[in-house]
Protein backbone atom coordinates (compact mmCIF):
# COMPACT_ATOMS: atom_id res chain seq x y z
CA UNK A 1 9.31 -3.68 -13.67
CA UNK A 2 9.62 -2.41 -10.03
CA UNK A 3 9.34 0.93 -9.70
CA UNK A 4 10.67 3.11 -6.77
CA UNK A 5 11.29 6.60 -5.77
CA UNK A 6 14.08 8.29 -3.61
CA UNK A 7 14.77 11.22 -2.24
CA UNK A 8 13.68 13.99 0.43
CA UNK A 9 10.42 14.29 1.39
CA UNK A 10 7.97 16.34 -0.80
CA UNK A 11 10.93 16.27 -3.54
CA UNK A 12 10.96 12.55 -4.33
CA UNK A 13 12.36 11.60 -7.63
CA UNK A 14 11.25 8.32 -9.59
CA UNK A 15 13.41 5.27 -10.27
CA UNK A 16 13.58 1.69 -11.03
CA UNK A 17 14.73 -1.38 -9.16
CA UNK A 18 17.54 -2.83 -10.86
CA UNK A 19 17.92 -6.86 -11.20
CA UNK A 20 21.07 -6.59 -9.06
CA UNK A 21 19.00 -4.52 -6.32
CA UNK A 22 20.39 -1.64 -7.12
CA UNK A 23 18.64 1.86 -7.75
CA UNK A 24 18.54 3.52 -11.18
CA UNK A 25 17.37 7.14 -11.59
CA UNK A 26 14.67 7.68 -14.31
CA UNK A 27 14.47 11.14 -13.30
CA UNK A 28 16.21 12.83 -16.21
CA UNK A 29 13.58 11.18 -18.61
CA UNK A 30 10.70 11.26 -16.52
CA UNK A 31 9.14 13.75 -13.87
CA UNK A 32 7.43 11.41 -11.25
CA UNK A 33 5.08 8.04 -11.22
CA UNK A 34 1.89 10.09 -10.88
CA UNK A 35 -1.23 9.83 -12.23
CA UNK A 36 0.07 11.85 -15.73
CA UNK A 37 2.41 9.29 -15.93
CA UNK A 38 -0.13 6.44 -15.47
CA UNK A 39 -2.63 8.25 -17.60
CA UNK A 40 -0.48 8.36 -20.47
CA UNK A 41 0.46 4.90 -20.84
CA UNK A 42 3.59 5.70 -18.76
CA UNK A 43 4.49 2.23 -18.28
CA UNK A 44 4.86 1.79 -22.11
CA UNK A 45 6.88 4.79 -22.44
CA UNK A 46 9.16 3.01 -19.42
CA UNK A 47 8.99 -0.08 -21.03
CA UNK A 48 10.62 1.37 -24.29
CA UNK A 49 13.00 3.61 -22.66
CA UNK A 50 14.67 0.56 -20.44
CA UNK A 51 14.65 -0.83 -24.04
CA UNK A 52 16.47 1.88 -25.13
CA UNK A 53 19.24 2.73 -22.71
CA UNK A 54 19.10 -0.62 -20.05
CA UNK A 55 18.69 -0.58 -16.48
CA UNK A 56 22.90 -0.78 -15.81
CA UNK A 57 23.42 2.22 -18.19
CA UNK A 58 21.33 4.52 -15.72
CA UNK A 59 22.80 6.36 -12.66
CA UNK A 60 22.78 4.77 -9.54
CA UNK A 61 20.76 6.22 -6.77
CA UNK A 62 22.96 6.57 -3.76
CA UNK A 63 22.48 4.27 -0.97
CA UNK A 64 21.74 7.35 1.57
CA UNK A 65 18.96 8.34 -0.78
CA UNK A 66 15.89 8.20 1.39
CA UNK A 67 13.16 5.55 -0.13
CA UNK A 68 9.98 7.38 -0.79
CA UNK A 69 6.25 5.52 -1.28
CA UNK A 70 7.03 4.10 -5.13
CA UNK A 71 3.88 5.89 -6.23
CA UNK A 72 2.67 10.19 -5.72
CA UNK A 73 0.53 10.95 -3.80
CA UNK A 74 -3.25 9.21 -4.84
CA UNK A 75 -5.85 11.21 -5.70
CA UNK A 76 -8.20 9.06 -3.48
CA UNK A 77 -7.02 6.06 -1.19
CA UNK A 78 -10.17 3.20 -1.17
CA UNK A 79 -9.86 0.77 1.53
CA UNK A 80 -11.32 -2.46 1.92
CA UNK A 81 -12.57 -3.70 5.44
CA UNK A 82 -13.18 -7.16 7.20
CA UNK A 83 -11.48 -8.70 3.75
CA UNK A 84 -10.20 -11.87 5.02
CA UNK A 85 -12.39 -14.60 6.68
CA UNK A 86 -9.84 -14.95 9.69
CA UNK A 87 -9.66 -10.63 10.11
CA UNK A 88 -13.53 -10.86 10.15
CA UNK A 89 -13.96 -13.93 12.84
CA UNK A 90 -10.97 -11.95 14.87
CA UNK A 91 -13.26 -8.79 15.07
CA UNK A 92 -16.39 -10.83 16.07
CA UNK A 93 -18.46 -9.27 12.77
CA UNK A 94 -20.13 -11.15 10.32
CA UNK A 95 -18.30 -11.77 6.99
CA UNK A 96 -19.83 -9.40 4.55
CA UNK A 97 -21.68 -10.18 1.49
CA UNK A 98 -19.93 -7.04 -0.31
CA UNK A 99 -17.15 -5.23 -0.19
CA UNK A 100 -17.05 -2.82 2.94
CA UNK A 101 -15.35 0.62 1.53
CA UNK A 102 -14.51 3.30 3.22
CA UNK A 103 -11.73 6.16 2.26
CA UNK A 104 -8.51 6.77 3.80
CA UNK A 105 -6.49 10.48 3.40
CA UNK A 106 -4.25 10.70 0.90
CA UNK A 107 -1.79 12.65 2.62
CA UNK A 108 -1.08 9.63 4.90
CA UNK A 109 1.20 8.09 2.10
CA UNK A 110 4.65 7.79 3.52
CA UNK A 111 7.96 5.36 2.84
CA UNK A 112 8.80 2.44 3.49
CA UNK A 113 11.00 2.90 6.17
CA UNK A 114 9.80 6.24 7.32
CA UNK A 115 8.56 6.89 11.31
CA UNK A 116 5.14 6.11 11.99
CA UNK A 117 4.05 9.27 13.97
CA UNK A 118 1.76 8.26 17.35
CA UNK A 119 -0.61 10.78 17.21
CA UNK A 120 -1.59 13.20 19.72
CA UNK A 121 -3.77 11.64 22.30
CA UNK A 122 -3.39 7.82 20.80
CA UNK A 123 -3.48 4.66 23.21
CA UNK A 124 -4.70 2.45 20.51
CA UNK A 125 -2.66 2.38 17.29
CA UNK A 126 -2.68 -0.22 15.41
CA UNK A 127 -1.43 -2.34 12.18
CA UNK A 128 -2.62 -4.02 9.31
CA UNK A 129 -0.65 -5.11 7.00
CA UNK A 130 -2.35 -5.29 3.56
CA UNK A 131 -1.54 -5.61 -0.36
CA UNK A 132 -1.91 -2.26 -2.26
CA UNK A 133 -3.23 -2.02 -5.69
CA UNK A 134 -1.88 1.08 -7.94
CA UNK A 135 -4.54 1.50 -10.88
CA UNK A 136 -3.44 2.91 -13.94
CA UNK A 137 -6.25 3.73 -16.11
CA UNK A 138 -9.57 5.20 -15.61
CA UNK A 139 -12.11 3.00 -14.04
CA UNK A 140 -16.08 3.27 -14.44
CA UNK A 141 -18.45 0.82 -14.45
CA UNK A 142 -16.57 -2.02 -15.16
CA UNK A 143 -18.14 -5.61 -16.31
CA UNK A 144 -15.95 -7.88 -14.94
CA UNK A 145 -12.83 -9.06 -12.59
CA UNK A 146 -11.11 -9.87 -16.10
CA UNK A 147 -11.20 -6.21 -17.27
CA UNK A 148 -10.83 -4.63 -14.10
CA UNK A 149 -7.16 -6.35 -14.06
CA UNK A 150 -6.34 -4.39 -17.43
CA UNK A 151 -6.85 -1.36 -15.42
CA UNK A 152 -4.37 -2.43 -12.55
CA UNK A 153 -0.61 -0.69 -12.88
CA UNK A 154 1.16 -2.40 -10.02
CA UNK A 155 1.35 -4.02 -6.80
CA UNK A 156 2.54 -2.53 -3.10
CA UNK A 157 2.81 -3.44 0.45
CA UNK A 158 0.25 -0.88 2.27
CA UNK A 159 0.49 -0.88 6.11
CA UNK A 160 -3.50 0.92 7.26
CA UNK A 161 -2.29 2.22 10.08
CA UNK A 162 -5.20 2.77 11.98
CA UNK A 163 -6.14 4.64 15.69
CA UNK A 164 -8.80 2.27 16.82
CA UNK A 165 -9.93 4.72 19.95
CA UNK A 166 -10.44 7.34 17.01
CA UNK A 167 -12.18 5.21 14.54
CA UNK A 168 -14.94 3.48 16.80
CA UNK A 169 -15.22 5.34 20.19
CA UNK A 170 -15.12 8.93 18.71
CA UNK A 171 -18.69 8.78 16.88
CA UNK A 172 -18.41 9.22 12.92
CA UNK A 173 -17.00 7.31 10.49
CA UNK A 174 -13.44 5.28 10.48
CA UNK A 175 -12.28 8.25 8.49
CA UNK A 176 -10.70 10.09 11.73
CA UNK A 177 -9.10 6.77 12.93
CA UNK A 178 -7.43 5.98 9.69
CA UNK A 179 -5.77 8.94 8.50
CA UNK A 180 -3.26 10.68 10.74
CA UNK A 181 -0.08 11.28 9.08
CA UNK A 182 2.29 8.70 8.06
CA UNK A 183 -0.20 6.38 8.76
CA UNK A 184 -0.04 4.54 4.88
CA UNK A 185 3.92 3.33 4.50
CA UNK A 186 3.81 1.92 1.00
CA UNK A 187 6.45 0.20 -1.18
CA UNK A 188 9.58 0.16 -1.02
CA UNK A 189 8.88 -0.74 -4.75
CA UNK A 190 5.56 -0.74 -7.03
CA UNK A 191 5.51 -4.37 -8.76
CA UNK A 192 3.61 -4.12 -12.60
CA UNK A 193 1.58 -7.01 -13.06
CA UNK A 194 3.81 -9.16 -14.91
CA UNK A 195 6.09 -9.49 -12.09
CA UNK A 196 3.56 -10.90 -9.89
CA UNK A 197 2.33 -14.62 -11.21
CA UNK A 198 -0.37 -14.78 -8.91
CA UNK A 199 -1.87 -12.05 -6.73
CA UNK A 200 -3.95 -14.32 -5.25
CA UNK A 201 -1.18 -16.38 -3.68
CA UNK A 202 0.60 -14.16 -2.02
CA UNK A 203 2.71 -14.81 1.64
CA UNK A 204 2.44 -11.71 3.72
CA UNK A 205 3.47 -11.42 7.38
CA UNK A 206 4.36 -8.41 10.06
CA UNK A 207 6.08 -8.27 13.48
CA UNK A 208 6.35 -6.32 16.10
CA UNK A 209 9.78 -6.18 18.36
CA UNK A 210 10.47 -9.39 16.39
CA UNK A 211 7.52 -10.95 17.70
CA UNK A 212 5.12 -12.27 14.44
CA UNK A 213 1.89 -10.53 14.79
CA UNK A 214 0.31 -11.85 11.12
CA UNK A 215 0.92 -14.14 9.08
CA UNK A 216 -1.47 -15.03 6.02
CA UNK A 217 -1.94 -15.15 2.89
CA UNK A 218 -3.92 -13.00 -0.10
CA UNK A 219 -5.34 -16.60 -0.76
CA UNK A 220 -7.79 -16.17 2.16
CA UNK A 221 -9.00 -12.53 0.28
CA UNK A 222 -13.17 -13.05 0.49
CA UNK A 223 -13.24 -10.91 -2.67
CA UNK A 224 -10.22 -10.96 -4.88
CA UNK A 225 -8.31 -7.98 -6.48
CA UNK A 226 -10.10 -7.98 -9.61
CA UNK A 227 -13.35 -7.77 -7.78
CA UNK A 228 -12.59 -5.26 -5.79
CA UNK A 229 -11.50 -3.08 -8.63
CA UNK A 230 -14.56 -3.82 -10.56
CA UNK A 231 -16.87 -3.33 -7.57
CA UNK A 232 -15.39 -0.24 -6.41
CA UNK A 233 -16.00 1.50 -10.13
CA UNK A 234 -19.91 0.59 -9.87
CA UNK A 235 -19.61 3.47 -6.99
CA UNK A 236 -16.59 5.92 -8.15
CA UNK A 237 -14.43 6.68 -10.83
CA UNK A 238 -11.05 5.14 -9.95
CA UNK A 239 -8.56 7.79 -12.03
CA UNK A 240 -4.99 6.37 -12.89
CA UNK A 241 -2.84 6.75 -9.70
CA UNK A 242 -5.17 6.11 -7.04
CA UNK A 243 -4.52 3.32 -4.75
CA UNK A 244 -6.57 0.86 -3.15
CA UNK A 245 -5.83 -1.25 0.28
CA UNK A 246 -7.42 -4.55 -0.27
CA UNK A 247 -7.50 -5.61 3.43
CA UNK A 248 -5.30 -7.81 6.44
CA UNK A 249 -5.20 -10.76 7.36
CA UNK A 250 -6.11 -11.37 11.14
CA UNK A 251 -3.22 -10.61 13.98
CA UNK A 252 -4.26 -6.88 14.12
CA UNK A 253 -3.95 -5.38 17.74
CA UNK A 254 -6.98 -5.06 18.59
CA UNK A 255 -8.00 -8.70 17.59
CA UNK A 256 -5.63 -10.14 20.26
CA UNK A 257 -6.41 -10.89 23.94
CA UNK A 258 -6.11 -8.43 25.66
CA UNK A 259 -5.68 -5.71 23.15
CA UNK A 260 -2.05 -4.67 22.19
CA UNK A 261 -1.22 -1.17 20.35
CA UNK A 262 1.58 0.21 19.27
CA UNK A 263 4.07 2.89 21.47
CA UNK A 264 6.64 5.02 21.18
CA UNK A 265 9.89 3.02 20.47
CA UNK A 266 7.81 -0.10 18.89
CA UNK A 267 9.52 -1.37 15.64
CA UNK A 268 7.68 -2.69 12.88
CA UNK A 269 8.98 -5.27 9.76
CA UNK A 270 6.28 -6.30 7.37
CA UNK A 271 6.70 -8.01 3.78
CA UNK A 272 4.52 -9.49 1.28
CA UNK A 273 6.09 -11.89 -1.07
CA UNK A 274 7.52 -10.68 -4.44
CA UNK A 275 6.82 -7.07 -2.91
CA UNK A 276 10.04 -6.63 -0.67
CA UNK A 277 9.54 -5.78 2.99
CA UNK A 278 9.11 -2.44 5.15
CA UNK A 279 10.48 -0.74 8.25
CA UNK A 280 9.44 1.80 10.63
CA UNK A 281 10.31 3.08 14.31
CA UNK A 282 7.31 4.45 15.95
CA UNK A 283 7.57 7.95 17.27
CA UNK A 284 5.57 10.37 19.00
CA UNK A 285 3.75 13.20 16.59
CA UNK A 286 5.43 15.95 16.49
């Protein structure tokens, strides 16, 4: 299944993707694709319900319908740095024996296709294009990559936006540099597991103004998704609904020489394979 949501901001509405591409409103049988719904073996319930009354049968979502992240807003957004060998070399730091974590606001969760805002006082924003993991049941202490995938509800392209001048010449933690608003498009859809045959062999790629900026693939992941799921319960309860952001592939701005960041007017087109492809316009914060 491939699950989306549409409408206005704040008052999104959940859907499906349709096999013709179209969108089908789920709305009058389900509230949203939060972490109730995950936590309650939602995707069952779905499962049963396209069963019941089939994808074509549903009302179509009108094509003005703004496209809203697939997923509600997380609970907690975990992020995965220096993932890839090439990202790591790129950034001139040592590949790491485990998983680097650090958290990224929730609020920054935004559509597919929505403005990027430029935040007050940015010259160094940046991209990185990176596959999304949705879990869908609670996560503690798990014993292995094979169970951690039982917890995993779906797939997503996540963009971590990031300021670079706010992450590592502002003293703290990457927190501040990683989570202005909009700065996490996701979707346009949420893929479940069984539409993805292998997230380890994923193409993903991003440009700027046309121009490719990354190309790679999850293949060159140092630590894979189940891994990362079951490492990141040994420290915190992952609760159906939160999201992680397993890492990008190298390309990022401020890997390139010199240095390029985004601006005002840039345009940015990112896909990962089976997982559609993204939009935004880069504006100034308002």
């Amino acid at each position: 299944m491939q699950l989306i949501r549409f409408g206005a901001k704040g008052r999104e509405k959940p859907g499906i993707l349709a096999a013709d591409g179209s969108r089908r409103d789920c709305s009058a049988e389900f509230r949203d694709w939060d972490s109730i719904f995950f936590a309650a073996g939602g995707l069952r319930h779905l499962q049963e319900a396209l069963r019941q009354t089939p994808q074509k049968q549903r009302p179509e979502v009108p094509s003005k319908e703004r496209w809203g992240a697939p997923v509600a807003r997380a609970g907690k957004v975990v992020c995965i740095g220096l993932n890839y060998i090439d990202h790591a070399q790129e950034a001139n730091l040592p590949v790491p024996a485990e998983p680097v974590l650090f958290l990224k606001a929730p609020n920054t969760m935004a559509g597919p296709y929505d403005d990027i805002w430029i935040p007050r006082g940015s010259c160094k924003t940046d991209w990185e294009l990176e596959l999304g993991i949705v879990i869908g049941a609670t996560a503690r202490y798990l014993e292995s990559g094979e169970a951690a995938m039982g917890c995993i509800a779906g797939y997503c392209i996540s963009n971590d936006v990031s300021e670079r001048a706010f992450q590592m010449e502002r003293g703290g933690q990457w927190t501040k540099g990683k989570s202005s608003d909009t700065f996490n498009p996701l979707g346009p859809w949420l893929a479940t597991p069984d539409e993805i045959a292998d997230a380890k062999q994923l193409r993903m790629s991003l440009r700027v103004n046309g121009v490719a900026k990354q190309n790679g693939s999850t293949s060159n992941m140092i630590f894979d998704v189940g891994e990362l799921v079951r490492y990141v319960s040994q420290f915190m309860t992952l609760e159906p609904g939160d999201l992680i952001s397993t890492g990008t592939p190298a390309g990022v701005g401020f890997g390139m020489k010199p240095p390029q960041y985004l601006k005002v007017g840039d345009l940015l087109e990112a896909e990962i394979e089976g997982l559609g492809s993204q939009r935004q316009r880069c504006v100034a914060a308002p």
